[in-house]
N, C-alpha and C. Protein backbone atom coordinates (compact mmCIF):
# COMPACT_ATOMS: atom_id res chain seq x y z
N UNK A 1 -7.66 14.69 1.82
CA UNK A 1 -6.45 13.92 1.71
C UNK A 1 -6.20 13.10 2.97
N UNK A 2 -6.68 13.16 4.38
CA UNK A 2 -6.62 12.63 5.24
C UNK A 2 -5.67 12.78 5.53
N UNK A 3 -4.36 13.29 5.57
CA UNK A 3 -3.25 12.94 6.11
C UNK A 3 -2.55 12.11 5.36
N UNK A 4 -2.47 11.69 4.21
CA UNK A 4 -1.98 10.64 3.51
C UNK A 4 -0.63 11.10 2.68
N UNK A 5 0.48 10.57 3.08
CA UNK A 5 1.47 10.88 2.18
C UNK A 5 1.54 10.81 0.79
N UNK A 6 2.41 12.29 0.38
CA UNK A 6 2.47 12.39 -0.80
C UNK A 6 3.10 11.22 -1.95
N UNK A 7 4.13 10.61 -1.55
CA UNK A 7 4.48 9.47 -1.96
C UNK A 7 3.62 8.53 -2.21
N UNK A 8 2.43 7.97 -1.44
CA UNK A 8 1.56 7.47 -1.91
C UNK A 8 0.75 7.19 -2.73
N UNK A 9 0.09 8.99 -2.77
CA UNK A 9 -0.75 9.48 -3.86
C UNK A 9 -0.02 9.40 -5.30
N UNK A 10 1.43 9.60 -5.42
CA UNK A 10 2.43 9.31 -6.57
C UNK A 10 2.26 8.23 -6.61
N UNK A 11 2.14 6.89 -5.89
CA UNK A 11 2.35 5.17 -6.06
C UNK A 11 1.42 5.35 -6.51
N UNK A 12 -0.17 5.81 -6.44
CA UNK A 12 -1.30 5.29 -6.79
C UNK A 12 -1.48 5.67 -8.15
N UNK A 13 -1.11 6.98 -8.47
CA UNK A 13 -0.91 7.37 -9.78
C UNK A 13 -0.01 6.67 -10.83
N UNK A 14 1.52 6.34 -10.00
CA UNK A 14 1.91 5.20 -11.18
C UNK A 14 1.53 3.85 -11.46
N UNK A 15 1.41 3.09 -10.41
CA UNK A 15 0.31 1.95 -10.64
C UNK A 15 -1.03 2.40 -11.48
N UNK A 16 -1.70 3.28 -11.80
CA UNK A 16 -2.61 3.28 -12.95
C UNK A 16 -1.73 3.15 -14.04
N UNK A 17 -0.71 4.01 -14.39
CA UNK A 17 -0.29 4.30 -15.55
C UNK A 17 0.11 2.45 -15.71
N UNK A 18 1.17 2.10 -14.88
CA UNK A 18 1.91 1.04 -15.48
C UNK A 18 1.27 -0.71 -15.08
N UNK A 19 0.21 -0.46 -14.28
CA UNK A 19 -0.26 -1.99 -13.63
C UNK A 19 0.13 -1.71 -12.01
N UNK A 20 1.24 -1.56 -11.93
CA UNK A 20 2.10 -2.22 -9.94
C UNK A 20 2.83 -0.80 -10.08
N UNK A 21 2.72 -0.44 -8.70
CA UNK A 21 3.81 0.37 -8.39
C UNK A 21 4.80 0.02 -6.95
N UNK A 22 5.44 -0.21 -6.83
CA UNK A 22 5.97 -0.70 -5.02
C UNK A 22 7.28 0.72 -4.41
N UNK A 23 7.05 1.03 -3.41
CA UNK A 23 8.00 1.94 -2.44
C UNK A 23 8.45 1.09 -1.21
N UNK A 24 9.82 0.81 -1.34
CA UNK A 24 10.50 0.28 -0.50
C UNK A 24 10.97 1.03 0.83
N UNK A 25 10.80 0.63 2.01
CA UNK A 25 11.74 1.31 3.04
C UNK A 25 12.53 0.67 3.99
N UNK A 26 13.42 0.87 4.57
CA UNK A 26 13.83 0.14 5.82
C UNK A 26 13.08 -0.10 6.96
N UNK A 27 13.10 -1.29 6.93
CA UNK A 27 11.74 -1.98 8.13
C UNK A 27 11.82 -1.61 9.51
N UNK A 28 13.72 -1.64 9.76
CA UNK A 28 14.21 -1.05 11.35
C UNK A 28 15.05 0.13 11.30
N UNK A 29 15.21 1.01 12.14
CA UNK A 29 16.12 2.07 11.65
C UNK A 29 17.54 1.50 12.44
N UNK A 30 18.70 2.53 12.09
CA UNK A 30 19.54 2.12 12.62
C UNK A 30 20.72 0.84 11.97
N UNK A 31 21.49 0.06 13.01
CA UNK A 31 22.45 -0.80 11.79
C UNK A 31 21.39 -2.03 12.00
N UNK A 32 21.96 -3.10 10.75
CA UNK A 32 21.24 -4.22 10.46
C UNK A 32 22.23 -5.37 11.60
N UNK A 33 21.79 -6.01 12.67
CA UNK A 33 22.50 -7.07 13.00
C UNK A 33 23.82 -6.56 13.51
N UNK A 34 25.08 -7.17 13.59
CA UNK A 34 25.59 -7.14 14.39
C UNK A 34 27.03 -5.67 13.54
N UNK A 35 26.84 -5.79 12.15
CA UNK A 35 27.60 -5.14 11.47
C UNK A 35 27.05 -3.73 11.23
N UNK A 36 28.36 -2.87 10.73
CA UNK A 36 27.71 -2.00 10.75
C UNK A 36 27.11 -1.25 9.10
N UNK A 37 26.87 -2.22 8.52
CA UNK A 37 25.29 -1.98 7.00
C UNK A 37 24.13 -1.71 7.16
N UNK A 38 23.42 -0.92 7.07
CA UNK A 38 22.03 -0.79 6.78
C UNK A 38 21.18 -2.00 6.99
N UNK A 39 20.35 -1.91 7.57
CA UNK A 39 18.85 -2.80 7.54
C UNK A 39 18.25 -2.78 6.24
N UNK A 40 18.07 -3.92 5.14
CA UNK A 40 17.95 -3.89 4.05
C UNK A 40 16.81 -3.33 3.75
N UNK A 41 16.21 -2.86 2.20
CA UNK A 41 14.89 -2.04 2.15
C UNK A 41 14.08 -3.41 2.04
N UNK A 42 13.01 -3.11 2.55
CA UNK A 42 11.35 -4.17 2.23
C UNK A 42 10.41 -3.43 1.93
N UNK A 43 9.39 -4.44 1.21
CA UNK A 43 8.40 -3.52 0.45
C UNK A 43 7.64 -2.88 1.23
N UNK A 44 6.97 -1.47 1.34
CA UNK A 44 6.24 -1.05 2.35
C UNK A 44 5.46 -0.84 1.85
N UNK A 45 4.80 -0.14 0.80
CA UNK A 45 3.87 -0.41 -0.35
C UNK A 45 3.52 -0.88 -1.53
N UNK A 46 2.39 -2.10 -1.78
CA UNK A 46 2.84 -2.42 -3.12
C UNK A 46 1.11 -1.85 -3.56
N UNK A 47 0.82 -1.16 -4.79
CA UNK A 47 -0.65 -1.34 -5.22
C UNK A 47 -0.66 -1.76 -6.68
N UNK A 48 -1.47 -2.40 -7.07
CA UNK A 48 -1.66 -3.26 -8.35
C UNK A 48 -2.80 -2.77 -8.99
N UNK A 49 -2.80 -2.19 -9.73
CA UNK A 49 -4.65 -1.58 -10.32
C UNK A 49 -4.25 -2.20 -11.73
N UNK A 50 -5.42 -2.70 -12.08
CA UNK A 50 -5.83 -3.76 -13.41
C UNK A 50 -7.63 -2.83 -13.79
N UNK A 51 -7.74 -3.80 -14.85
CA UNK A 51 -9.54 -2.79 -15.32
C UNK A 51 -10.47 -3.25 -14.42
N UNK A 52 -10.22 -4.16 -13.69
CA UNK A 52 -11.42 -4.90 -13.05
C UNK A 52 -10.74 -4.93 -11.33
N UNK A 53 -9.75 -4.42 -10.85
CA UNK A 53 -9.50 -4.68 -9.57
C UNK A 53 -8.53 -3.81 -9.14
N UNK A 54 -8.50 -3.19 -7.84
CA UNK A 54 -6.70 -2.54 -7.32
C UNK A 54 -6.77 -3.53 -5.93
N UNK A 55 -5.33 -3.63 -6.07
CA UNK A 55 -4.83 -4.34 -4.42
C UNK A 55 -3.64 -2.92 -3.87
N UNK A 56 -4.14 -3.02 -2.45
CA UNK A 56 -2.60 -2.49 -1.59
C UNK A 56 -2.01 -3.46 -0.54
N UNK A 57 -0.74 -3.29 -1.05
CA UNK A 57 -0.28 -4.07 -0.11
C UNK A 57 0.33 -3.51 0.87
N UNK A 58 0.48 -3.72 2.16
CA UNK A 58 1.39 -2.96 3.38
C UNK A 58 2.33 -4.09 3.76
N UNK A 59 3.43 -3.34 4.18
CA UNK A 59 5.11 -4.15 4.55
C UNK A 59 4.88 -5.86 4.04
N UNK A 60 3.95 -6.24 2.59
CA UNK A 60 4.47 -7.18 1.70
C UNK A 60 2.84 -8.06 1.99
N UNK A 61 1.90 -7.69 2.83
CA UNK A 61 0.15 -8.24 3.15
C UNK A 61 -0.02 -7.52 2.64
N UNK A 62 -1.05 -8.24 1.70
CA UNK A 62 -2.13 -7.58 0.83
C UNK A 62 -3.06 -7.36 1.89
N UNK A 63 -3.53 -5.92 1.78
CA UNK A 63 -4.63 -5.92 2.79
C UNK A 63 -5.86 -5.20 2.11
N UNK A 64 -6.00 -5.03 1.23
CA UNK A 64 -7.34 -4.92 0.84
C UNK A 64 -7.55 -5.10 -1.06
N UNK A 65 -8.51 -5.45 -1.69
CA UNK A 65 -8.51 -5.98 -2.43
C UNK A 65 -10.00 -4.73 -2.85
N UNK A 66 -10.15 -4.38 -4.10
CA UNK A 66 -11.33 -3.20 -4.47
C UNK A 66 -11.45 -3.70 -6.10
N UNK A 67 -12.77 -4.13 -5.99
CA UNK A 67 -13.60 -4.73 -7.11
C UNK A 67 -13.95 -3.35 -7.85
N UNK A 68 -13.45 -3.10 -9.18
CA UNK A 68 -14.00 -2.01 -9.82
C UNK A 68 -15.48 -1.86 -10.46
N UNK A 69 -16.26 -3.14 -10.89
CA UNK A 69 -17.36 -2.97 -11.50
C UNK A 69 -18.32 -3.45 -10.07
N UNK A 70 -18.39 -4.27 -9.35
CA UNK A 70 -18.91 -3.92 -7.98
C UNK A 70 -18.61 -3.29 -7.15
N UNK A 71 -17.70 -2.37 -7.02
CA UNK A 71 -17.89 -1.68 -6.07
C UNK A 71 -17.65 -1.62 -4.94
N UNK A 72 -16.80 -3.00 -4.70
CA UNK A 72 -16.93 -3.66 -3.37
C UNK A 72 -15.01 -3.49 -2.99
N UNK A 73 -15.17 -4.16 -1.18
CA UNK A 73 -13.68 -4.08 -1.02
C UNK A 73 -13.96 -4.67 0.24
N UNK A 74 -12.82 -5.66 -0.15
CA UNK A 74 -12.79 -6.92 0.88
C UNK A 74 -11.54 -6.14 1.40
N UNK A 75 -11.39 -6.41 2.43
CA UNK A 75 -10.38 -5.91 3.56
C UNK A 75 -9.72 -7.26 4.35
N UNK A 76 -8.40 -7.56 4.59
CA UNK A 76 -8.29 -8.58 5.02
C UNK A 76 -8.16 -8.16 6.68
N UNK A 77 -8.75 -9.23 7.59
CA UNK A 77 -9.31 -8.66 8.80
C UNK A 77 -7.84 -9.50 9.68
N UNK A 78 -7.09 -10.29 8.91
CA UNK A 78 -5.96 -10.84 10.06
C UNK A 78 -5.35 -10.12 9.49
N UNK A 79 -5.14 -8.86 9.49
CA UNK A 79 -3.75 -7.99 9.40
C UNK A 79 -4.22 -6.93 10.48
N UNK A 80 -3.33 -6.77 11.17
CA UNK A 80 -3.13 -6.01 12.67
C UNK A 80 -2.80 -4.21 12.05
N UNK A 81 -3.75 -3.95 11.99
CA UNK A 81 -3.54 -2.28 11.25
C UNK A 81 -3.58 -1.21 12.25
N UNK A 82 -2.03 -0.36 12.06
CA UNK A 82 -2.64 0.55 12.95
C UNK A 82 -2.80 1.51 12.42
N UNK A 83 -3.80 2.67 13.40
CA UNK A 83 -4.20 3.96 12.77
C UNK A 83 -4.08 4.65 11.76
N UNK A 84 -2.74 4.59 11.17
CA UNK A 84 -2.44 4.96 10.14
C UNK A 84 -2.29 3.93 9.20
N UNK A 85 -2.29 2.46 9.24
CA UNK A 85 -2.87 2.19 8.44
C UNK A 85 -4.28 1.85 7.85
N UNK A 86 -5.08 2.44 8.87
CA UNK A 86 -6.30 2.12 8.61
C UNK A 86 -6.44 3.13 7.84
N UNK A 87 -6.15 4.38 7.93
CA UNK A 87 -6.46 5.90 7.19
C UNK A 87 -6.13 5.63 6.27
N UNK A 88 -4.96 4.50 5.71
CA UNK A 88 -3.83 4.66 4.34
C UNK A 88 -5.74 3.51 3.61
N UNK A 89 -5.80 2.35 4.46
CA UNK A 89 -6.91 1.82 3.62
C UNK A 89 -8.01 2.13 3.12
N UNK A 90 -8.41 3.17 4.20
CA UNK A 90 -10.05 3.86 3.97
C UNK A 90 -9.08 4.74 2.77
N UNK A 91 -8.54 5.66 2.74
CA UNK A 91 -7.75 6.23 1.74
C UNK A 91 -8.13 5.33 0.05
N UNK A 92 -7.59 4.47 -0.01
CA UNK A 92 -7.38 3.74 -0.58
C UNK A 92 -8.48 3.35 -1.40
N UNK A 93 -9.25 2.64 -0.31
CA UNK A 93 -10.51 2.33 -1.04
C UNK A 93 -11.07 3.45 -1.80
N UNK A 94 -11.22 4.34 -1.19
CA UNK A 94 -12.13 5.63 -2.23
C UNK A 94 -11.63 5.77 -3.11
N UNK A 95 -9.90 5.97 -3.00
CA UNK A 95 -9.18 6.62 -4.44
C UNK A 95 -9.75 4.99 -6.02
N UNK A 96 -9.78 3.98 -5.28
CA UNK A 96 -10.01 2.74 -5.83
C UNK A 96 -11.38 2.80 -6.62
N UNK A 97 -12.46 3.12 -5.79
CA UNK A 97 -13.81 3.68 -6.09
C UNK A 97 -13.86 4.39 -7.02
N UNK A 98 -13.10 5.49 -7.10
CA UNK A 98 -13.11 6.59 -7.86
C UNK A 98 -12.66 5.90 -9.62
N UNK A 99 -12.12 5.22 -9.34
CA UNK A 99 -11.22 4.91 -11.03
C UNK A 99 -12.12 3.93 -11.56
């Protein structure tokens, strides 16, 4: 499992069932601006699995793209990933592989 949140492994599972699944979170913690409301939610995960492809997206970049009948997975290299999101991609790709 790598360390990979459980929430995730749920996104990846409903995106098979339905096409897209997305989990929203607050991008900053704390108040938004000068009032005192919440920092609005943004997408923090989106994944898209179709018969021929899955995408994940992180905080709204698609960052990797997994060809189901090749096999393959383009990774987009201008997105600044850290550690954990590199684990969430290598993650990713395999669970992608696998279907």
């Amino acid at each position: 499992m790598l360390g990979i949140d459980n929430e995730l492994e749920q996104l990846y599972k409903k995106a098979q069932q339905d096409g897209e699944a997305v989990l929203k979170d607050r991008w900053t913690a704390g108040n938004y601006g000068c009032c005192s409301t919440r920092a609005p939610l943004v997408e923090k995960y989106r994944i898209e699995h179709t018969d021929t492809h899955s995408s994940l997206y992180l905080w709204g970049t698609k960052v990797v793209v997994v060809d189901h009948d090749k096999q393959t997975a383009r990774v987009n290299e201008a997105y600044k990933a850290s550690n954990y999101d590199k684990k969430i991609i290598d993650w990713f790709i395999q669970q992608a592989r696998k279907s």
